[in-house]
C-alpha atoms as a PDB file:
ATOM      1  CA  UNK A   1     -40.236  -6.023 -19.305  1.00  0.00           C
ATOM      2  CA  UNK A   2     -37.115  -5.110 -17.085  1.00  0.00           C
ATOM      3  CA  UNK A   3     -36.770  -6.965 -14.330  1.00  0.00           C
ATOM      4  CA  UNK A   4     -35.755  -5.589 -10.317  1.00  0.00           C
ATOM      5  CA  UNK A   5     -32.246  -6.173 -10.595  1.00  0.00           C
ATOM      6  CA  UNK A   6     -31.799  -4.162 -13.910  1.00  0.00           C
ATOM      7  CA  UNK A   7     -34.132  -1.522 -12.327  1.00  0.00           C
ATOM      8  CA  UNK A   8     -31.602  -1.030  -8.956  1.00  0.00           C
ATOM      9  CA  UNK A   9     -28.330  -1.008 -11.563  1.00  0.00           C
ATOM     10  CA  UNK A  10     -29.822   1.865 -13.816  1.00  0.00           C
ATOM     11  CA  UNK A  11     -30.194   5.024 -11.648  1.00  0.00           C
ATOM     12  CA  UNK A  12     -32.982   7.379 -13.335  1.00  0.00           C
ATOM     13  CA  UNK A  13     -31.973   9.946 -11.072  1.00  0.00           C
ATOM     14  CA  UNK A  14     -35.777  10.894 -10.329  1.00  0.00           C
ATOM     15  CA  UNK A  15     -34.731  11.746  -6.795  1.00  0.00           C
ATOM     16  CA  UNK A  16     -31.350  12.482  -5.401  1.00  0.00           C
ATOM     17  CA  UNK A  17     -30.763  12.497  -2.040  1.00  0.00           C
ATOM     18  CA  UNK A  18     -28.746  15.766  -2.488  1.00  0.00           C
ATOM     19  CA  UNK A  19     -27.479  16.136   1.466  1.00  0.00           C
ATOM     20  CA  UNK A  20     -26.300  13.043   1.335  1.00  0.00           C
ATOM     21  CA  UNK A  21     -24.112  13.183  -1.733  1.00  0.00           C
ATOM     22  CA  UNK A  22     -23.248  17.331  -0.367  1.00  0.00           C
ATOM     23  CA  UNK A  23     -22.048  15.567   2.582  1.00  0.00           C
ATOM     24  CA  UNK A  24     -19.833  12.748   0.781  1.00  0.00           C
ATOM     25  CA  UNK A  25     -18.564  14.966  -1.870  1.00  0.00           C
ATOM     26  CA  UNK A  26     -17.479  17.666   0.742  1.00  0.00           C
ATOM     27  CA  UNK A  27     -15.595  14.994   2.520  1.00  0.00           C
ATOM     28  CA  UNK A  28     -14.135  13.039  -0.393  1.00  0.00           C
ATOM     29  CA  UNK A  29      -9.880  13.665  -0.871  1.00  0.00           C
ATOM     30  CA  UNK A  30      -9.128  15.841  -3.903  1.00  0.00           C
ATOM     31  CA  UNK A  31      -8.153  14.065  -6.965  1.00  0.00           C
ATOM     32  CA  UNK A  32      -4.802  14.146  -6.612  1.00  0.00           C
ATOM     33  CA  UNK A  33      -4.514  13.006  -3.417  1.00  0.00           C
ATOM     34  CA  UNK A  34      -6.948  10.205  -4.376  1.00  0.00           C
ATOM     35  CA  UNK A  35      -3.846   9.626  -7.156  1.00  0.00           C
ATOM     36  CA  UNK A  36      -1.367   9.615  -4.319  1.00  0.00           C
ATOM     37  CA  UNK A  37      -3.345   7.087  -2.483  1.00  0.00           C
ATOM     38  CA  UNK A  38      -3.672   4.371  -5.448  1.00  0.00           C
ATOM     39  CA  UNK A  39       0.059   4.630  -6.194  1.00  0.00           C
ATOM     40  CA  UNK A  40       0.411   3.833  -2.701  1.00  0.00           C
ATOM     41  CA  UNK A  41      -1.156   0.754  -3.061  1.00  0.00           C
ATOM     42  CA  UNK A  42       0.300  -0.521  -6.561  1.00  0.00           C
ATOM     43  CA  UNK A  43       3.263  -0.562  -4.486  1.00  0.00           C
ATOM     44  CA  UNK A  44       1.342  -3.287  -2.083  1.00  0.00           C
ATOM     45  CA  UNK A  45       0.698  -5.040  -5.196  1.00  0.00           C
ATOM     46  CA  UNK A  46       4.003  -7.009  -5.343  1.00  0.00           C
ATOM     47  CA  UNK A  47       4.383 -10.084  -3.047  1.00  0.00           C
ATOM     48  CA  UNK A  48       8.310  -9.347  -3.198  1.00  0.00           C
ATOM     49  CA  UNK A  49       7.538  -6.041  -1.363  1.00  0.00           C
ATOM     50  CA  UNK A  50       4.925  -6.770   1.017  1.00  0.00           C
ATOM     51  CA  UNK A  51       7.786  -9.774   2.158  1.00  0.00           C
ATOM     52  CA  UNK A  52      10.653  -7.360   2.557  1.00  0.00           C
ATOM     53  CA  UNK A  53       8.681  -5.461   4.107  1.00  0.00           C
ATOM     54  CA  UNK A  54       7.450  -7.981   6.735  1.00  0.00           C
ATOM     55  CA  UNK A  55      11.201  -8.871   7.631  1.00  0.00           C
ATOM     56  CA  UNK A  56      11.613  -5.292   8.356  1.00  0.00           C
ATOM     57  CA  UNK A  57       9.113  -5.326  11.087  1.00  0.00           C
ATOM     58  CA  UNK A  58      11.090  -7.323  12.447  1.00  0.00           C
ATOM     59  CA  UNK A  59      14.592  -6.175  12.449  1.00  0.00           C
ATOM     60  CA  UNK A  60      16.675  -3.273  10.563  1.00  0.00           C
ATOM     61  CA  UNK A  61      18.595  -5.170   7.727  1.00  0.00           C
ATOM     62  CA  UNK A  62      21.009  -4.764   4.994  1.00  0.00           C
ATOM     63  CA  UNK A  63      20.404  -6.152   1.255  1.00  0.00           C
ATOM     64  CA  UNK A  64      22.523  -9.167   1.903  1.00  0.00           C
ATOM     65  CA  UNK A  65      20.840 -10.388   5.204  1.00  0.00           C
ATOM     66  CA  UNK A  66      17.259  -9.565   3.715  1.00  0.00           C
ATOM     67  CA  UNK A  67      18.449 -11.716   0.484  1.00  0.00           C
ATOM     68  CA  UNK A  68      19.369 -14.554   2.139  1.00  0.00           C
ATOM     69  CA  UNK A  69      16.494 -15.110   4.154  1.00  0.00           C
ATOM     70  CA  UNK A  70      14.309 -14.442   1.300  1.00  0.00           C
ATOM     71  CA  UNK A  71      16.662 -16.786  -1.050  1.00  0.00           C
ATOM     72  CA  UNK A  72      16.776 -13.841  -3.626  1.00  0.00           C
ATOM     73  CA  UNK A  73      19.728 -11.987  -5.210  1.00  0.00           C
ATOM     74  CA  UNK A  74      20.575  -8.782  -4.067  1.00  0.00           C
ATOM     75  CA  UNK A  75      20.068  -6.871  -7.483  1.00  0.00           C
ATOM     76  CA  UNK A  76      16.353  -8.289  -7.002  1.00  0.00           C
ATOM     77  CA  UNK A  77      16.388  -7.006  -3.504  1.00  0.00           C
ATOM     78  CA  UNK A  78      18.068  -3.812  -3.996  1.00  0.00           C
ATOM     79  CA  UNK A  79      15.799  -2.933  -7.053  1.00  0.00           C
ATOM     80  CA  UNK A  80      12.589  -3.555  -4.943  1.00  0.00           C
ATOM     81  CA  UNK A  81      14.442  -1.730  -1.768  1.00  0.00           C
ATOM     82  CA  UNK A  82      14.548   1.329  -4.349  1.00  0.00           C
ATOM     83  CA  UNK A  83      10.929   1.522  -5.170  1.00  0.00           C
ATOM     84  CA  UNK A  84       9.971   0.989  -1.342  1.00  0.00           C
ATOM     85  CA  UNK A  85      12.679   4.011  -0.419  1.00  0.00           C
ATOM     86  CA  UNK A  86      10.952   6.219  -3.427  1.00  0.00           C
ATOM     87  CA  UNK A  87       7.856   5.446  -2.207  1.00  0.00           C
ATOM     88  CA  UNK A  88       8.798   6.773   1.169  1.00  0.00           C
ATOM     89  CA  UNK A  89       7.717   3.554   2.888  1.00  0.00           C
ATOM     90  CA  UNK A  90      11.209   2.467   3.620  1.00  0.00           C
ATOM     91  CA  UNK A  91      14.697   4.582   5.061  1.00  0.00           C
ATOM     92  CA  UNK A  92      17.791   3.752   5.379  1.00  0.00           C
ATOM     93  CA  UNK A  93      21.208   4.573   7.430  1.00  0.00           C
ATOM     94  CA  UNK A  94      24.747   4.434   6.898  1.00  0.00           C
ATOM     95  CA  UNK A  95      26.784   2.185   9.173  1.00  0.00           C
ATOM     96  CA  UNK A  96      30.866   2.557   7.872  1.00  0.00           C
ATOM     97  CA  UNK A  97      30.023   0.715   4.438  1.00  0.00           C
ATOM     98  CA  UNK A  98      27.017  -0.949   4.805  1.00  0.00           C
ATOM     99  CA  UNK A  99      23.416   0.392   4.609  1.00  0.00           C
ATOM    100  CA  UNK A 100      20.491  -0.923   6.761  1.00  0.00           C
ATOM    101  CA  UNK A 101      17.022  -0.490   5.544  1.00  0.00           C
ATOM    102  CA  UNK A 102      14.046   0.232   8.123  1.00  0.00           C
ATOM    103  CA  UNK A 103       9.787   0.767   7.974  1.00  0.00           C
ATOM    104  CA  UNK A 104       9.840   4.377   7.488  1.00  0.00           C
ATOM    105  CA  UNK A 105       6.774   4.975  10.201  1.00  0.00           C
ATOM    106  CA  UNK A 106       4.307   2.855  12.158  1.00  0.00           C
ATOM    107  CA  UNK A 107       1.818   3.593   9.470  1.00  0.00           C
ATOM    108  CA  UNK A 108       3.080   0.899   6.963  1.00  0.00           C
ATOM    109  CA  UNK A 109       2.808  -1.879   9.517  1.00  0.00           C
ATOM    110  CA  UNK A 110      -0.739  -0.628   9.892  1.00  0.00           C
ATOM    111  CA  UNK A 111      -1.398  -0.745   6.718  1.00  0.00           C
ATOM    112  CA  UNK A 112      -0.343  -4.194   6.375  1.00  0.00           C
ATOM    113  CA  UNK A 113      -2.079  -5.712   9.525  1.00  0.00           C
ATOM    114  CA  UNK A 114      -5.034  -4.344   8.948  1.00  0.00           C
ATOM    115  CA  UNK A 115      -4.812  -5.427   5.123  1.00  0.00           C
ATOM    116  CA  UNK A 116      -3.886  -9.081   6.756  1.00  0.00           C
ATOM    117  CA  UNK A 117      -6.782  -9.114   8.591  1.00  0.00           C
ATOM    118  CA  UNK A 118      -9.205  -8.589   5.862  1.00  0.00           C
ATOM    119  CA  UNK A 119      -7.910 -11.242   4.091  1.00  0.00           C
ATOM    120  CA  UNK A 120      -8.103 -13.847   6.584  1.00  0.00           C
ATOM    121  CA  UNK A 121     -11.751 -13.448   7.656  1.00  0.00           C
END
């Protein structure tokens, strides 16, 4: 005998609601925007990142100042500065020989608050 909770987990698909998945599957993102959109968020998935990230809410900084106050070495900074900058979340300008790294958009600090907030209901 099977009991309710195995009956709602195994779908026998004797009646689909068929405007209701039209209506999802007509708004759902292509695939590979779906792609785009979960390589966006392995980049979330290092706390190194989503901290250097934070300080540049803040303020525009170069590698050194955001290495110090993070008590990291540059390398370590400068590597995860690369993937942010190839991920198009951070930019960066040219000021005689030093470079200063800034959010790309307002979207990323979005993003991030809104990501903040889930996790501290």
């Amino acid at each position: 005998m099977r009991s309710n909770d195995e009956a709602v987990e195994r779908c026998e698909f004797m009646h689909v609601h068929e405007d209701i998945v039209n209506d999802v599957e007509n708004n759902m993102p292509d695939e590979e925007t779906l792609y785009d959109l979960a390589d966006l968020f392995k980049i979330f998935a290092d706390s190194t990142r989503i901290k250097i990230l934070y300080v540049l809410f803040e303020s525009e900084m170069c590698v050194c100042d955001i290495a110090q106050l993070l008590k990291m070495s540059q390398s370590a900074i400068s590597h995860q500065l690369r993937v942010l900058k190839t991920s198009r979340l951070v930019k960066n300008r040219r000021d005689g020989k030093t470079v200063f790294y800034s959010l790309s958009d307002n979207h990323i600090k979005t993003i991030l608050d809104q990501g903040l907030e889930h996790v501290q209901e």
